[in-house]
C-alpha atoms as a PDB file:
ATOM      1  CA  UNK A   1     -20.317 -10.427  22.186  1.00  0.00           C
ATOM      2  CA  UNK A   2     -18.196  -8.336  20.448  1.00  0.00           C
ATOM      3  CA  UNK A   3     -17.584  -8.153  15.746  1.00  0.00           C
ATOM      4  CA  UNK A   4     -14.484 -10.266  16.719  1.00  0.00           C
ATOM      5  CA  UNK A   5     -16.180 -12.921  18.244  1.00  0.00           C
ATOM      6  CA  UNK A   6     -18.690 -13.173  15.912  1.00  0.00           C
ATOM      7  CA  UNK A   7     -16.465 -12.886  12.987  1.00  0.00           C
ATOM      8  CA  UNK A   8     -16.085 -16.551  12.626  1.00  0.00           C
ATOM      9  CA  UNK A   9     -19.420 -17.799  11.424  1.00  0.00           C
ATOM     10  CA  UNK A  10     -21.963 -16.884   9.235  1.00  0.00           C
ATOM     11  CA  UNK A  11     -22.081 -16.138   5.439  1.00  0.00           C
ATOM     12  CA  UNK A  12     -19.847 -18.854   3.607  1.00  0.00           C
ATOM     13  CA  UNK A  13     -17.559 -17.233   0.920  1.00  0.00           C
ATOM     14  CA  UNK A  14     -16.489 -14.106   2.575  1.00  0.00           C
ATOM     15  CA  UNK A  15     -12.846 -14.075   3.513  1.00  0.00           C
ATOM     16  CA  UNK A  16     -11.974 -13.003   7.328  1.00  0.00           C
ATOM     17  CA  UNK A  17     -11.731  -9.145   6.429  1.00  0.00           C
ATOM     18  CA  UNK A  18     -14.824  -9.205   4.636  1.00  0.00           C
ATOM     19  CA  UNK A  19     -16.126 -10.505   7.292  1.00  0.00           C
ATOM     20  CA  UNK A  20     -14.749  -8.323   9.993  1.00  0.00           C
ATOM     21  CA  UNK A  21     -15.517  -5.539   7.603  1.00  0.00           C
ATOM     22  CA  UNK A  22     -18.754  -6.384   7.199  1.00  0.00           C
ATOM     23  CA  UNK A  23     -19.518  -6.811  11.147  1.00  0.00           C
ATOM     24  CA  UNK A  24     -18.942  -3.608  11.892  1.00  0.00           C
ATOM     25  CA  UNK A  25     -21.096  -2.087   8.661  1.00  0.00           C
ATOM     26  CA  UNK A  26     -24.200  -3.873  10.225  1.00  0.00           C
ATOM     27  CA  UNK A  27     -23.336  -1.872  13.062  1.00  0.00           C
ATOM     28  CA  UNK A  28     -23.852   1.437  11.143  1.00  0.00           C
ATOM     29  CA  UNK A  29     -20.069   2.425  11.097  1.00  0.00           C
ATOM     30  CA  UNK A  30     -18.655   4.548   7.986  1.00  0.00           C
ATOM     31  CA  UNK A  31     -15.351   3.726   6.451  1.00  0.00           C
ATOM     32  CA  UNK A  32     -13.592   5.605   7.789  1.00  0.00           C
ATOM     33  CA  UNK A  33     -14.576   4.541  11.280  1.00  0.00           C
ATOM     34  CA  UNK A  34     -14.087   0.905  10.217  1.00  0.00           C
ATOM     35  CA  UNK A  35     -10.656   2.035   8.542  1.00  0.00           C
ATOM     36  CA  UNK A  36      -9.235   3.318  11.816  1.00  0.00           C
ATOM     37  CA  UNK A  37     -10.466   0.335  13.961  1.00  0.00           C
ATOM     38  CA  UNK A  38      -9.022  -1.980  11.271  1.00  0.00           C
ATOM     39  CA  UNK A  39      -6.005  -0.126  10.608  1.00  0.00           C
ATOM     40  CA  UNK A  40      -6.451  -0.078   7.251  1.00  0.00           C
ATOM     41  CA  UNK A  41      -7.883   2.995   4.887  1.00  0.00           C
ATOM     42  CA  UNK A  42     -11.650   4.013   4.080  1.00  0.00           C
ATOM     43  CA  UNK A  43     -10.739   3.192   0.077  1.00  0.00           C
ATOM     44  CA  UNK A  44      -9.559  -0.666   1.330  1.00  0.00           C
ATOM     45  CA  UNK A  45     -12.935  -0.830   3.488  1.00  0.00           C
ATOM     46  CA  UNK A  46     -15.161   0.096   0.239  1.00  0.00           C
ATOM     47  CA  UNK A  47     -13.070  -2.387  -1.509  1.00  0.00           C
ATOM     48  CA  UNK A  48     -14.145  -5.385   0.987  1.00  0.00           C
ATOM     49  CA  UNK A  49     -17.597  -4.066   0.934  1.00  0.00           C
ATOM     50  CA  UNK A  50     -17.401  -4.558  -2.912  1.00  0.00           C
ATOM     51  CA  UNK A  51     -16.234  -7.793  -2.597  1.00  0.00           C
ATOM     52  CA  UNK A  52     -18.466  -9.218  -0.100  1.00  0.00           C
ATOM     53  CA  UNK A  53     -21.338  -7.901  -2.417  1.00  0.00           C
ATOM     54  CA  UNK A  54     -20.059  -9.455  -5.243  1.00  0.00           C
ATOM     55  CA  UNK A  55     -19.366 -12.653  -3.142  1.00  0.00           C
ATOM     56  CA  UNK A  56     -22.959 -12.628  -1.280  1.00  0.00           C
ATOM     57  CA  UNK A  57     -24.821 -11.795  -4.506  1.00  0.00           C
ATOM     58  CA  UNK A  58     -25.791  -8.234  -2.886  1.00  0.00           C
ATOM     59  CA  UNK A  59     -26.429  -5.273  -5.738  1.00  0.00           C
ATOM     60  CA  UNK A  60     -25.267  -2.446  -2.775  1.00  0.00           C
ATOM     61  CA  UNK A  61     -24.435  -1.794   0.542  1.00  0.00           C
ATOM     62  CA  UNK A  62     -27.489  -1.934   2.439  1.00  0.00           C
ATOM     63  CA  UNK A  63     -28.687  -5.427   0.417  1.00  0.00           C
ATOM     64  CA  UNK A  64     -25.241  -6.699   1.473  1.00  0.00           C
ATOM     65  CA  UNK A  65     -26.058  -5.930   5.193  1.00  0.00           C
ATOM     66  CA  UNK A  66     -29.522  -7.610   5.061  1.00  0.00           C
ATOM     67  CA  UNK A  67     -28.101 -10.626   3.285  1.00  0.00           C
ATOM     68  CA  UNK A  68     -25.228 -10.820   5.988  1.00  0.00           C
ATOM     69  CA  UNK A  69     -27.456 -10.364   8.745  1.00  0.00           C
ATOM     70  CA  UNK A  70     -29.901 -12.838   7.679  1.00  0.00           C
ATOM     71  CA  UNK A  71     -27.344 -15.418   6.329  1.00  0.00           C
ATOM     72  CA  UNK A  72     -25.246 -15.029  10.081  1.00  0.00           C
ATOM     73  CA  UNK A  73     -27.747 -15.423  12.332  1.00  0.00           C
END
């Protein structure tokens, strides 16, 4: 199952490009590497990062990833 079919469900409060964002940071992907599958640039990416740690509660990237994988399962 790919990050789009998974993008879906999961943590409550994230908006669909957090989300999709966030799917392929648990994967281990930089910004830049989620800024050229997205379309969009690395500084956007770091934005919806930010904002899915602010919306999840998460202090940095990595907590945000354990909170996301935990809370999507």
């Amino acid at each position: 199952m790919g990050y789009r079919d998974r993008v879906g469900s999961g943590v409550i409060g994230l908006t669909h490009r957090q989300k999709q964002v966030m799917e392929l940071v648990v994967t281990g992907k930089t910004y830049k590497q989620i800024g050229a599958i997205l379309g969009i640039a690395p500084r956007t990416v770091m934005g919806h990062v930010a904002g899915a740690c602010n919306s999840i509660g998460a202090g940095n990237r990595t907590e945000a990833v354990v909170m996301y994988v935990q809370n999507s399962q």
